[in-house]
C-alpha atoms as a PDB file:
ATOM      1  CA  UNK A   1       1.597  19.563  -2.097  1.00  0.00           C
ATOM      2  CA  UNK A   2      -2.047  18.562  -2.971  1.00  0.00           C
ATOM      3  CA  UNK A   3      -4.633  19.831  -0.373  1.00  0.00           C
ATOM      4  CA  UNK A   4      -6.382  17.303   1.451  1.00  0.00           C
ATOM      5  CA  UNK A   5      -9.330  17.007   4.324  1.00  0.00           C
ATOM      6  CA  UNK A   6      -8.669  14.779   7.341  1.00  0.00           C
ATOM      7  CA  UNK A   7     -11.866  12.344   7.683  1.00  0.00           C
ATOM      8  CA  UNK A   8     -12.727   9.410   9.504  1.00  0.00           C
ATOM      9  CA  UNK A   9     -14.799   5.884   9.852  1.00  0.00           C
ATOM     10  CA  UNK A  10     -15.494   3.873  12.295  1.00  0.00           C
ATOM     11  CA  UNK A  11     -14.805  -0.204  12.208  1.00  0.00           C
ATOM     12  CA  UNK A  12     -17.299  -2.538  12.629  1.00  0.00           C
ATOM     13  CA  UNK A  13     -15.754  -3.664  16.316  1.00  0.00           C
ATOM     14  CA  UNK A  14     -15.662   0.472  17.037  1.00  0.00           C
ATOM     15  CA  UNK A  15     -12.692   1.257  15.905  1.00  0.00           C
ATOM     16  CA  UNK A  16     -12.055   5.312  14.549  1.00  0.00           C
ATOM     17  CA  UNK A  17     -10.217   5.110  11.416  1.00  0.00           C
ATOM     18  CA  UNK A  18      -8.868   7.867   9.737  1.00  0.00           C
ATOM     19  CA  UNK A  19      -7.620   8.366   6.070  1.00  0.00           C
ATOM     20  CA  UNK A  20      -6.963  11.726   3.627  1.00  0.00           C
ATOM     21  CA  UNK A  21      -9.241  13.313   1.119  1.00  0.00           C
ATOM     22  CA  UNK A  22      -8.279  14.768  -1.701  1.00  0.00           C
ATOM     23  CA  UNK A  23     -10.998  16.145  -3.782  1.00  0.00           C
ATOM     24  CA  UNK A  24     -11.596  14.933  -7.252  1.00  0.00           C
ATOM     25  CA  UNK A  25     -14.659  14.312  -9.745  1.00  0.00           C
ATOM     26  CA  UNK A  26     -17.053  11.952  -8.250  1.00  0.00           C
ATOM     27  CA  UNK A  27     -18.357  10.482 -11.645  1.00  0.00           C
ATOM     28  CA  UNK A  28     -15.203   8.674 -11.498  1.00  0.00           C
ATOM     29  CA  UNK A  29     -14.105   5.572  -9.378  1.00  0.00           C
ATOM     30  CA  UNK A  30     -11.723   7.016  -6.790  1.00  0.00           C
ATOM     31  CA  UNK A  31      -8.154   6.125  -6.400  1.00  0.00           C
ATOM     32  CA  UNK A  32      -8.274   4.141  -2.808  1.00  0.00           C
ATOM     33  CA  UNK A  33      -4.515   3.685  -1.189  1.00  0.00           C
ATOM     34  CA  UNK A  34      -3.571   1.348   0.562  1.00  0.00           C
ATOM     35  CA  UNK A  35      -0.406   1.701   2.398  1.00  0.00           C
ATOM     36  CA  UNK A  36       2.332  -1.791   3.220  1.00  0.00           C
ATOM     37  CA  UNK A  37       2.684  -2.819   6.791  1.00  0.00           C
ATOM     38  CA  UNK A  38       4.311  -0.199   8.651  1.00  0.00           C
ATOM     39  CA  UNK A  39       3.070   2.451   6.916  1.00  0.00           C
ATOM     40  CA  UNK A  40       0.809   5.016   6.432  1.00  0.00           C
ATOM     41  CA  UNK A  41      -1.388   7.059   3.923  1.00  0.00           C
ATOM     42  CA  UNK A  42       1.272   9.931   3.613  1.00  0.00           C
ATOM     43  CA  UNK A  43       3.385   7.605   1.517  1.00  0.00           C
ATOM     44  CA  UNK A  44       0.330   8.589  -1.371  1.00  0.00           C
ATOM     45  CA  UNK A  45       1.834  12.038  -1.495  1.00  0.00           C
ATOM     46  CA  UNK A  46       3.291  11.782  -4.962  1.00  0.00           C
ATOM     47  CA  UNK A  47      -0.218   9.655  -6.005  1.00  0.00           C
ATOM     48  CA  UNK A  48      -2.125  13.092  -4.845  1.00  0.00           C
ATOM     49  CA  UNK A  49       0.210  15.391  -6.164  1.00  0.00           C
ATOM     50  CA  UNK A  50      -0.184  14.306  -9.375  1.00  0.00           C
ATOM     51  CA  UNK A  51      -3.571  13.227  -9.738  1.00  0.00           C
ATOM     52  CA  UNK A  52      -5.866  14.945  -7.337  1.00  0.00           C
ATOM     53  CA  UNK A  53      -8.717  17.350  -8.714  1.00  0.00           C
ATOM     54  CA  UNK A  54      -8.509  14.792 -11.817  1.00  0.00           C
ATOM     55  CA  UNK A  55      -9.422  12.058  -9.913  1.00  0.00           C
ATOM     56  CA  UNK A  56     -10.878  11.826  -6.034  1.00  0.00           C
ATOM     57  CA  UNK A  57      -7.497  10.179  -4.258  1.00  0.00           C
ATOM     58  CA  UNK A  58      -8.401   8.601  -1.045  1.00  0.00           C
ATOM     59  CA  UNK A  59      -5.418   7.242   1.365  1.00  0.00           C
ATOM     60  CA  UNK A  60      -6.054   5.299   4.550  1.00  0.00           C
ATOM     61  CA  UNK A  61      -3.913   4.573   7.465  1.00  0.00           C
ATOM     62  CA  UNK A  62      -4.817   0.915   8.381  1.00  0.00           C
ATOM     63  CA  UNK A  63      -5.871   0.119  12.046  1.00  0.00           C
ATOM     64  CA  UNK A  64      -2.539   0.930  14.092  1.00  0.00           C
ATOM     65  CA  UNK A  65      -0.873   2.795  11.696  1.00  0.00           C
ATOM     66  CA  UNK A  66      -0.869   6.587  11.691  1.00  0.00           C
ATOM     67  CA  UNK A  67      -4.037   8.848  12.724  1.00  0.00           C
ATOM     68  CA  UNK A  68      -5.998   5.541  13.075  1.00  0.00           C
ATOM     69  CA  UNK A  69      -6.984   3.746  16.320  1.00  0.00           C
ATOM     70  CA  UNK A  70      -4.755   1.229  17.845  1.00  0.00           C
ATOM     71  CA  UNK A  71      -6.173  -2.275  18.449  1.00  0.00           C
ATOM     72  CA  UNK A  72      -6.318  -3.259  21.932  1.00  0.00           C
ATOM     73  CA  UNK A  73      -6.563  -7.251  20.129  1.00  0.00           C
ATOM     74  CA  UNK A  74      -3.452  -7.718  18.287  1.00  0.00           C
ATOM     75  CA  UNK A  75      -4.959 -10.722  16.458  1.00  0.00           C
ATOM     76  CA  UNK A  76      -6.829  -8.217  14.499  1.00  0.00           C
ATOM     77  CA  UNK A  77      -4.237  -7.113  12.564  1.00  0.00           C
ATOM     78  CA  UNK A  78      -4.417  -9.101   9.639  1.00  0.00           C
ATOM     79  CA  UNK A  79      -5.835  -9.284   6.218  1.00  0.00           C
ATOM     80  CA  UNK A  80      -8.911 -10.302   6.119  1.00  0.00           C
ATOM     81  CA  UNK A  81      -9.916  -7.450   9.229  1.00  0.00           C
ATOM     82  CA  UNK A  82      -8.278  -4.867   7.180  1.00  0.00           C
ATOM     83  CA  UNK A  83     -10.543  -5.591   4.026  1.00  0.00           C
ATOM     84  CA  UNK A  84     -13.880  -5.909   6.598  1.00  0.00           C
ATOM     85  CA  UNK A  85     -12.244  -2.132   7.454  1.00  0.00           C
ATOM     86  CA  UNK A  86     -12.392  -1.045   3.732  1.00  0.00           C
ATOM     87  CA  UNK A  87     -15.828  -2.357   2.760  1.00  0.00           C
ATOM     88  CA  UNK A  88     -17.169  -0.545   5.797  1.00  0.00           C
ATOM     89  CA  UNK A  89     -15.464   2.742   4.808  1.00  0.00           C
ATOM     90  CA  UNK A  90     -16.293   2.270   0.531  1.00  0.00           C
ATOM     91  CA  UNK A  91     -19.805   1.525   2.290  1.00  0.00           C
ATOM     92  CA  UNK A  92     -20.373   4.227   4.450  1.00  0.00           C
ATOM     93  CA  UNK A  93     -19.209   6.806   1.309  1.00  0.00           C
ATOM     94  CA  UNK A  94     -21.502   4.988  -0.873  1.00  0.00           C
ATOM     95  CA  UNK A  95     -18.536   4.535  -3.127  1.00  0.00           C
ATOM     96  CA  UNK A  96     -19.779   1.370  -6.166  1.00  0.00           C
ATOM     97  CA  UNK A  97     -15.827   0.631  -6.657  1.00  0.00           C
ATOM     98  CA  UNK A  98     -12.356   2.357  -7.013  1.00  0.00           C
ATOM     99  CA  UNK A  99      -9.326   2.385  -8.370  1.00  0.00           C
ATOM    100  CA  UNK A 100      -7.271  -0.236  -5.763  1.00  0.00           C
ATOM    101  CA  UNK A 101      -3.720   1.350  -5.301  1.00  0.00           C
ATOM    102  CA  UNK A 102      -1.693  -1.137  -2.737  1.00  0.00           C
ATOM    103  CA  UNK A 103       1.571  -1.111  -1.890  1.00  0.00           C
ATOM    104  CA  UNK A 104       3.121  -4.573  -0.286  1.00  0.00           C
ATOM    105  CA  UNK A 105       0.170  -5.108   2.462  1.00  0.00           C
ATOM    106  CA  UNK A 106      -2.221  -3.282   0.151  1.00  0.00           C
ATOM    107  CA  UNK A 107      -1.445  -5.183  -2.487  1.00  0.00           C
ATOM    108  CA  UNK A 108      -2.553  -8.278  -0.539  1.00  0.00           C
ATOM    109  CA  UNK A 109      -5.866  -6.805   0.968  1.00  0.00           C
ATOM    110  CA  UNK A 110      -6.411  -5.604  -3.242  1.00  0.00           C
ATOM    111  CA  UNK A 111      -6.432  -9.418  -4.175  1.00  0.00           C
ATOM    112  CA  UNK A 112      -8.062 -10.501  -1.145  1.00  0.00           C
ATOM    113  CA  UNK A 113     -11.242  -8.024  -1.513  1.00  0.00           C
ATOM    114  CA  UNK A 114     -11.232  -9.206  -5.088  1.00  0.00           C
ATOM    115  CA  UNK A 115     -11.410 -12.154  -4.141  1.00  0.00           C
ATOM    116  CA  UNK A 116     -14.506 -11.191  -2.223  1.00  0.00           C
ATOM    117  CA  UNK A 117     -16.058  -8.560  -4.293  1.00  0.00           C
ATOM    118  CA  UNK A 118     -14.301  -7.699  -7.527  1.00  0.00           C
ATOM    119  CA  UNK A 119     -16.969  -5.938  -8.660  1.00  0.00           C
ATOM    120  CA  UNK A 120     -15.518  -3.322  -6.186  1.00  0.00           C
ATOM    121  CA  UNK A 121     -12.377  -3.340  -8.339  1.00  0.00           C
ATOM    122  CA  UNK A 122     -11.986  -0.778 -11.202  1.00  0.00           C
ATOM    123  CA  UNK A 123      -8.466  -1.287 -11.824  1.00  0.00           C
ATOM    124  CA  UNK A 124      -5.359  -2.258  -9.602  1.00  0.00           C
ATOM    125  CA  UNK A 125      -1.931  -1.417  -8.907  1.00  0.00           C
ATOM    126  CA  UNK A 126      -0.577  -3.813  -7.169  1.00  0.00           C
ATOM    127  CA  UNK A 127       3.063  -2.360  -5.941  1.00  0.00           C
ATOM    128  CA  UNK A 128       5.784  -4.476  -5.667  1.00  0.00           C
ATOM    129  CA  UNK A 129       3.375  -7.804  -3.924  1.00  0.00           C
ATOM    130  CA  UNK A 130       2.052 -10.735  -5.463  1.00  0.00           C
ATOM    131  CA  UNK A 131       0.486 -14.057  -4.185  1.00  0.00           C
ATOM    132  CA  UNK A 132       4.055 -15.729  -3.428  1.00  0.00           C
ATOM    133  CA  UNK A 133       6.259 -13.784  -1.564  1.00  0.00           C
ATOM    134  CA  UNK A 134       9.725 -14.591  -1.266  1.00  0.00           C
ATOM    135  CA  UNK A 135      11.049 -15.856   2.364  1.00  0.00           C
ATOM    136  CA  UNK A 136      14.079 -13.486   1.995  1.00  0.00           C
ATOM    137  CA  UNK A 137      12.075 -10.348   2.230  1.00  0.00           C
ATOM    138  CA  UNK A 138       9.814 -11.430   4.954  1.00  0.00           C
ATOM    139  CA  UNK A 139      12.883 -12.642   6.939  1.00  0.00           C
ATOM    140  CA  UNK A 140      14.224  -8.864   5.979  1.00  0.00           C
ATOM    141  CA  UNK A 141      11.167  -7.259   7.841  1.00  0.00           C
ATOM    142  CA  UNK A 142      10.813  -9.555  10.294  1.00  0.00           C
ATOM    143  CA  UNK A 143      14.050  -8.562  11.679  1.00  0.00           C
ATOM    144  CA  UNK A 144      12.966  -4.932  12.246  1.00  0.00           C
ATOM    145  CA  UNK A 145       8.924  -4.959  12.819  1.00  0.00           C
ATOM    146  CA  UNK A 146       7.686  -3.956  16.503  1.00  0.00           C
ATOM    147  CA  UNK A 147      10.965  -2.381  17.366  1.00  0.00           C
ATOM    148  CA  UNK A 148      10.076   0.798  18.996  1.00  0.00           C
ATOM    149  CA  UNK A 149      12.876   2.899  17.970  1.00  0.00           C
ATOM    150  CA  UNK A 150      13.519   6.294  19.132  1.00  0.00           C
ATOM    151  CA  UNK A 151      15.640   9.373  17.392  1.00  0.00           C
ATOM    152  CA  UNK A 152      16.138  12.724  18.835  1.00  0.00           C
ATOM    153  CA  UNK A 153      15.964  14.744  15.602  1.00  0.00           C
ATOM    154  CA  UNK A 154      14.976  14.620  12.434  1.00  0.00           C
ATOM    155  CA  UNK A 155      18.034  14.182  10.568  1.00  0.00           C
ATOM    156  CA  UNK A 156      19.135  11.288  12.977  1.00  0.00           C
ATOM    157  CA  UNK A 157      15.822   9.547  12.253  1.00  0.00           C
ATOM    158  CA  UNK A 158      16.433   9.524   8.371  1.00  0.00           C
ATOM    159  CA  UNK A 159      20.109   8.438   9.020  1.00  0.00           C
ATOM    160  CA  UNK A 160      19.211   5.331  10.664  1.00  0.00           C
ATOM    161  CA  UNK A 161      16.315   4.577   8.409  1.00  0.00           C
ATOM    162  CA  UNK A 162      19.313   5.606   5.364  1.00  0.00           C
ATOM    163  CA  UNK A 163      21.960   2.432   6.920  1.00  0.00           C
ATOM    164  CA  UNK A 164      18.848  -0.192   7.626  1.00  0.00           C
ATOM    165  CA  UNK A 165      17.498   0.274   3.686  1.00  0.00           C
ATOM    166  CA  UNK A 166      20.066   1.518   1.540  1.00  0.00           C
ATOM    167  CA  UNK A 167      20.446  -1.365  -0.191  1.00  0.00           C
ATOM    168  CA  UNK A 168      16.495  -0.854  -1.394  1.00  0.00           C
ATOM    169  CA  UNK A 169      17.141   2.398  -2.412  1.00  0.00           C
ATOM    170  CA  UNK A 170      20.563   3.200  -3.576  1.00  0.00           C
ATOM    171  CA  UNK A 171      20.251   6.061  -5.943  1.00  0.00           C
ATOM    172  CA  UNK A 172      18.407   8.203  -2.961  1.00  0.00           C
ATOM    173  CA  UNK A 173      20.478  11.226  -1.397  1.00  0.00           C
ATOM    174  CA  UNK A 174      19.915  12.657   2.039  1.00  0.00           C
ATOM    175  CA  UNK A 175      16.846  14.643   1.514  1.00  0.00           C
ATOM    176  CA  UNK A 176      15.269  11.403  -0.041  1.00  0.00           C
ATOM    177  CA  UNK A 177      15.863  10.020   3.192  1.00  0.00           C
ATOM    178  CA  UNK A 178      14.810  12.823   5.195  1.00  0.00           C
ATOM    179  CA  UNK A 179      11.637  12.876   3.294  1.00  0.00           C
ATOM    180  CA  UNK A 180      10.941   8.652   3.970  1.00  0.00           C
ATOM    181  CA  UNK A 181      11.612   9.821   7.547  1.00  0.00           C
ATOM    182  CA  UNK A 182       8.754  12.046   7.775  1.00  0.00           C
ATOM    183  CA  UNK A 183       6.268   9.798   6.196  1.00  0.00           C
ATOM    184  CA  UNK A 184       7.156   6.819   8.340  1.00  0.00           C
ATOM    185  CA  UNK A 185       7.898   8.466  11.818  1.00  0.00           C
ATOM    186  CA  UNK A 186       6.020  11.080  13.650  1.00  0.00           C
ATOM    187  CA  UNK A 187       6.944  13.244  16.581  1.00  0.00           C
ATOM    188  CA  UNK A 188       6.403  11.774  20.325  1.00  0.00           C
ATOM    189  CA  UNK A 189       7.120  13.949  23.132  1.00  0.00           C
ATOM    190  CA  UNK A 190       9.757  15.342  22.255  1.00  0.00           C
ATOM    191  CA  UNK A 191      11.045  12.592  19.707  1.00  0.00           C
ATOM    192  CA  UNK A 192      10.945  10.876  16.668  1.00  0.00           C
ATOM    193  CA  UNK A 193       9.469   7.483  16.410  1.00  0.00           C
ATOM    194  CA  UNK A 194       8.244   4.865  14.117  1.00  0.00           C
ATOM    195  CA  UNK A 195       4.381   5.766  13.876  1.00  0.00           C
ATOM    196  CA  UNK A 196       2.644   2.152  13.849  1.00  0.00           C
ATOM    197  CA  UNK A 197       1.677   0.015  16.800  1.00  0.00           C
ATOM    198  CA  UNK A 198       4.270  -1.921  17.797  1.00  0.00           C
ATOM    199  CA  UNK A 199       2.319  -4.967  18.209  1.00  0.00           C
ATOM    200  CA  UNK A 200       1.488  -5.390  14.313  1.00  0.00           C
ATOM    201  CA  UNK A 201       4.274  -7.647  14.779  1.00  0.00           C
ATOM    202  CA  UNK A 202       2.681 -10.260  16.812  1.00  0.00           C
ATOM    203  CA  UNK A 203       0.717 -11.841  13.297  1.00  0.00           C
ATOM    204  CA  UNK A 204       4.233 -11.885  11.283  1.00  0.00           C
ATOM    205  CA  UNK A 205       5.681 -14.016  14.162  1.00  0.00           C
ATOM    206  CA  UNK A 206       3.177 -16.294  15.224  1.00  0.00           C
ATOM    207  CA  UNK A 207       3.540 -16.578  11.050  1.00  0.00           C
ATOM    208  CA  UNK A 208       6.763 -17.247  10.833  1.00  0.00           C
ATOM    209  CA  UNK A 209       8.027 -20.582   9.507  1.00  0.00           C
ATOM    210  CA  UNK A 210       4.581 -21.606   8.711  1.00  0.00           C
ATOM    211  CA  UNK A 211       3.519 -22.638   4.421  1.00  0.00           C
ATOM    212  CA  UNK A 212       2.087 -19.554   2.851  1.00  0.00           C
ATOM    213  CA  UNK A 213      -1.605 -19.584   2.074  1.00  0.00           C
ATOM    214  CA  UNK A 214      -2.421 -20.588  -1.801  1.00  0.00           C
ATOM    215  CA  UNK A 215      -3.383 -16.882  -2.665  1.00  0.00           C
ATOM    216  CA  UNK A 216      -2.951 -17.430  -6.398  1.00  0.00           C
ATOM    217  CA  UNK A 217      -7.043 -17.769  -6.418  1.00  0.00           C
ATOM    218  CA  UNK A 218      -7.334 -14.119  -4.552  1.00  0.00           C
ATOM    219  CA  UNK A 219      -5.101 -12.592  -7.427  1.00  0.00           C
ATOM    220  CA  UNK A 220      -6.417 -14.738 -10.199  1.00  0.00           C
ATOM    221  CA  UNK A 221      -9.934 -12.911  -8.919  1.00  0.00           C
ATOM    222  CA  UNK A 222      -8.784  -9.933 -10.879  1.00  0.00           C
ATOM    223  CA  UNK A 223      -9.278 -10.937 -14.077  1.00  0.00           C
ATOM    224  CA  UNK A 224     -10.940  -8.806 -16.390  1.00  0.00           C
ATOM    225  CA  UNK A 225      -9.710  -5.665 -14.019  1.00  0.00           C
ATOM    226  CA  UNK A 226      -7.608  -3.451 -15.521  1.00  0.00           C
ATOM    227  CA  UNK A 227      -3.980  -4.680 -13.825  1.00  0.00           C
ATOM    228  CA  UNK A 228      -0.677  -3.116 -13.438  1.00  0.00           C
ATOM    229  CA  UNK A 229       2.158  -4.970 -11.732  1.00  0.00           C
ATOM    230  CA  UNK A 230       5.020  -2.917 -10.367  1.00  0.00           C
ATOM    231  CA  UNK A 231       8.181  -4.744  -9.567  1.00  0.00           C
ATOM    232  CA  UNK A 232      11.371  -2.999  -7.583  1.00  0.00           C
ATOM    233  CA  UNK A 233      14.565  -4.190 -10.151  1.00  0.00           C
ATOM    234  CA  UNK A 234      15.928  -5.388  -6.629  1.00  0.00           C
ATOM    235  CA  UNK A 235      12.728  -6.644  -4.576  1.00  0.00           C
ATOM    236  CA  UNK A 236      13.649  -9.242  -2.175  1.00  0.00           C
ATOM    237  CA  UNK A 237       9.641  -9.274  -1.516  1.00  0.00           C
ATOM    238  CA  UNK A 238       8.697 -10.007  -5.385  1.00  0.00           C
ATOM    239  CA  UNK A 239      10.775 -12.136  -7.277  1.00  0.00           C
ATOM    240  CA  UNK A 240      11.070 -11.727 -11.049  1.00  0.00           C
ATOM    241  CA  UNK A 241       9.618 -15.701 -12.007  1.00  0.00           C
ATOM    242  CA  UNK A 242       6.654 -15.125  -9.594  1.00  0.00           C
ATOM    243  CA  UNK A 243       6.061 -11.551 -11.360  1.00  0.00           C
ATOM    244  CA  UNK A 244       6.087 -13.163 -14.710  1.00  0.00           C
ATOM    245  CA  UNK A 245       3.590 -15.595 -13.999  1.00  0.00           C
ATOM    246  CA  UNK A 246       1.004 -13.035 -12.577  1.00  0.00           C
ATOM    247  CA  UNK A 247       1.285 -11.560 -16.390  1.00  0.00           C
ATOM    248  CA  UNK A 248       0.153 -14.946 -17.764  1.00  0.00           C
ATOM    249  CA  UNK A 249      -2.610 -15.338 -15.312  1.00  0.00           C
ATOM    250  CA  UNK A 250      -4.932 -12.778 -16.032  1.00  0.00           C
ATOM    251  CA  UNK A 251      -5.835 -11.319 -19.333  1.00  0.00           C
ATOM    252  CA  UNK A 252      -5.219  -7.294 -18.554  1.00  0.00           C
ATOM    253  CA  UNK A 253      -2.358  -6.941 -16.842  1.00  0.00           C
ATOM    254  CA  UNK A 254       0.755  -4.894 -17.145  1.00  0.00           C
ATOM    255  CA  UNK A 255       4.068  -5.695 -15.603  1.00  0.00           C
ATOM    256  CA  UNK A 256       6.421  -2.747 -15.124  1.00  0.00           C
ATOM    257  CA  UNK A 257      10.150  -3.158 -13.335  1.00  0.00           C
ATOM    258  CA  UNK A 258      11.225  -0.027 -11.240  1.00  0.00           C
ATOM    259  CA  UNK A 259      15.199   0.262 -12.050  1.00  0.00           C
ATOM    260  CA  UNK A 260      17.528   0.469  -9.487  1.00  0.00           C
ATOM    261  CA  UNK A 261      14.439   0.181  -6.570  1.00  0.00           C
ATOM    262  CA  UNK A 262      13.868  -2.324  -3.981  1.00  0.00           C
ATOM    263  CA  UNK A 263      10.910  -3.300  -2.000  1.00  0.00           C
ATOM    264  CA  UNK A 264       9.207  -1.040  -2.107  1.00  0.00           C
ATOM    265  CA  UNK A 265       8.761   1.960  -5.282  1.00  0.00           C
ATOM    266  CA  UNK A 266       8.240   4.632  -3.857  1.00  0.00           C
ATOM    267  CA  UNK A 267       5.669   5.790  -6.372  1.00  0.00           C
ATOM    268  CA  UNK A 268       7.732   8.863  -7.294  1.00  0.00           C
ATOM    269  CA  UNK A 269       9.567   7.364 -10.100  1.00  0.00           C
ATOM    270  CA  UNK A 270       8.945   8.660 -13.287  1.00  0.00           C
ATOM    271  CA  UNK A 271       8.533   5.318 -14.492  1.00  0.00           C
ATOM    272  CA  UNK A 272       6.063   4.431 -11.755  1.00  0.00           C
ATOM    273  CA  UNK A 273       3.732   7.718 -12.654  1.00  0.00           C
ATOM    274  CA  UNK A 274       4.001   6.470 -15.801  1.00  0.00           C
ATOM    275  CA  UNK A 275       2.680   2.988 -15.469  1.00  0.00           C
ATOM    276  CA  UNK A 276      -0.491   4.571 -13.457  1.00  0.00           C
ATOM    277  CA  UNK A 277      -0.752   7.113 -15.917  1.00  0.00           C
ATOM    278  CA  UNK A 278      -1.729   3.618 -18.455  1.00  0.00           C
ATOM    279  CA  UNK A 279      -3.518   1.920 -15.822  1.00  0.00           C
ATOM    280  CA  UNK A 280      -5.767   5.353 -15.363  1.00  0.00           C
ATOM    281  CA  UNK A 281      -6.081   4.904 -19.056  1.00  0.00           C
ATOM    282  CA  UNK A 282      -7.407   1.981 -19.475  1.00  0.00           C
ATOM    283  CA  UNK A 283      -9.570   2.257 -16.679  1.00  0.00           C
ATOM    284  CA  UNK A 284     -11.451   4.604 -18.059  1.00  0.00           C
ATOM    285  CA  UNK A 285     -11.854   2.953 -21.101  1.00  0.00           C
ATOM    286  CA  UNK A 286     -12.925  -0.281 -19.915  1.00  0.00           C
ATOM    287  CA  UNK A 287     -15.623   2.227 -18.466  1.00  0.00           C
ATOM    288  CA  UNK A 288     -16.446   3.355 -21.797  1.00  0.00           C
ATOM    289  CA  UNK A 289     -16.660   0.068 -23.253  1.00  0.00           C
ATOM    290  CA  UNK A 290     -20.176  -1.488 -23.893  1.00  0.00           C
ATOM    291  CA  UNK A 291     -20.589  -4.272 -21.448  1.00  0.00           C
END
């Protein structure tokens, strides 16, 4: 496993936010992770295995989620206080712009921060997320967000997790699940829980049943950004039409479908390492290119 330091930031409403470093060239934009809603920067363990010391890999744990602060303001948790979190951090480390990597919920801060400040942007992944998401998935997650569910070992933590996703993940085996486990739970006095705030599912429900927000504009801020599109064969988050369109709506943009995954890749397929092994690729030589 790729080594990695343990540092922090602080939020603009005082916040301490944590996220990994993994050392890499500096002359390069870093690769900045962004974990999906309940989850945390350890799912970038296969992204710093393979690319740290190459490139600078940076994975945060969102307000509420992992080593990061929990918000005493539940309304916080929401896009557009995650990206404020971001800017503050790529800021404070005097960072020009990055390589966005953003799973579900990262995906969605990605596009919104374009929309803000592509400049920021050096290239994106945007993993298994677009600007429409289907109703099926969120009515999937909705049923299990802010349940505070406890597990006295190990192995009956990934067995649970293994009957609530299997669907998602059918080709996975025990240790695969055992594995998930231990990125998406952490150990609480004398038990294994789910390691988020709880209350991160106040937003999805005051959400629920309302029209999505138009955030074809946020993704269509991309353009000209080196883009790769990852899609989970059976994503009930992602549908195939909407990921089809996103290739006709920007001019760089790569669409790749994970086989036999659901929502989300877990970034350890060999076909996932593959499509950011392009994406680093052209990165860099949209860097080399004259402007």
């Amino acid at each position: 496993m790729a080594v990695w330091t343990d540092r922090s930031w602080n939020s603009a409403d005082g916040l301490k936010l944590h996220y990994r470093d993994y050392d890499g060239p500096h002359e390069r934009p870093p690769l900045l992770c962004i974990p999906g809603l309940t989850r945390n920067a350890r799912d970038f363990e296969p992204i710093a295995d393979r690319y740290a010391g190459e490139w600078r890999v940076i994975a945060v744990d969102l307000r509420g989620r992992g080593s990061s602060g929990y918000d005493p303001n539940p309304a916080n948790y929401a896009p557009v206080t995650y990206v404020a979190d971001l800017m503050k951090m790529l800021d404070q480390l005097g960072i020009a712009d990055a390589v966005f990597v953003g799973t579900s919920l990262g995906g969605l801060c990605t596009m919104l921060l374009a929309a803000t400040d592509n400049e920021r942007i050096a290239g994106a992944l945007l993993n298994d997320i677009g600007p429409t998401i289907d109703q099926a998935g969120v009515e999937r997650i909705g049923s299990y967000v802010g349940q505070d569910r406890r597990y006295l070992s190990w192995d009956e933590a990934a067995a649970a997790l293994a009957d609530r996703n299997r669907t998602m993940f059918p080709r996975w085996v025990a240790a695969d699940w055992l594995r998930y486990a231990q990125r998406v739970c952490r150990e609480d006095g004398g038990e294994i829980r789910l390691d988020y705030d709880m209350a991160i599912a106040d937003n999805l429900e005051r959400a629920a049943g309302k029209p999505q927000i138009d955030a074809w504009p946020f993704y269509r801020a991309l353009d000209g950004r080196p883009v790769t599109v990852l899609r989970g064969e059976y994503s009930d988050l992602l549908s195939a039409d909407t990921a089809t369109k996103m290739v006709s709506e920007i001019s760089d943009v790569e669409l790749v479908t994970i086989p036999e995954v659901g929502h989300a890749p877990s970034l350890e397929e060999p076909e996932s390492l593959a499509a950011i092994d392009r994406l680093l690729d052209r990165v860099l030589a949209a860097s080399r290119s004259p402007a």
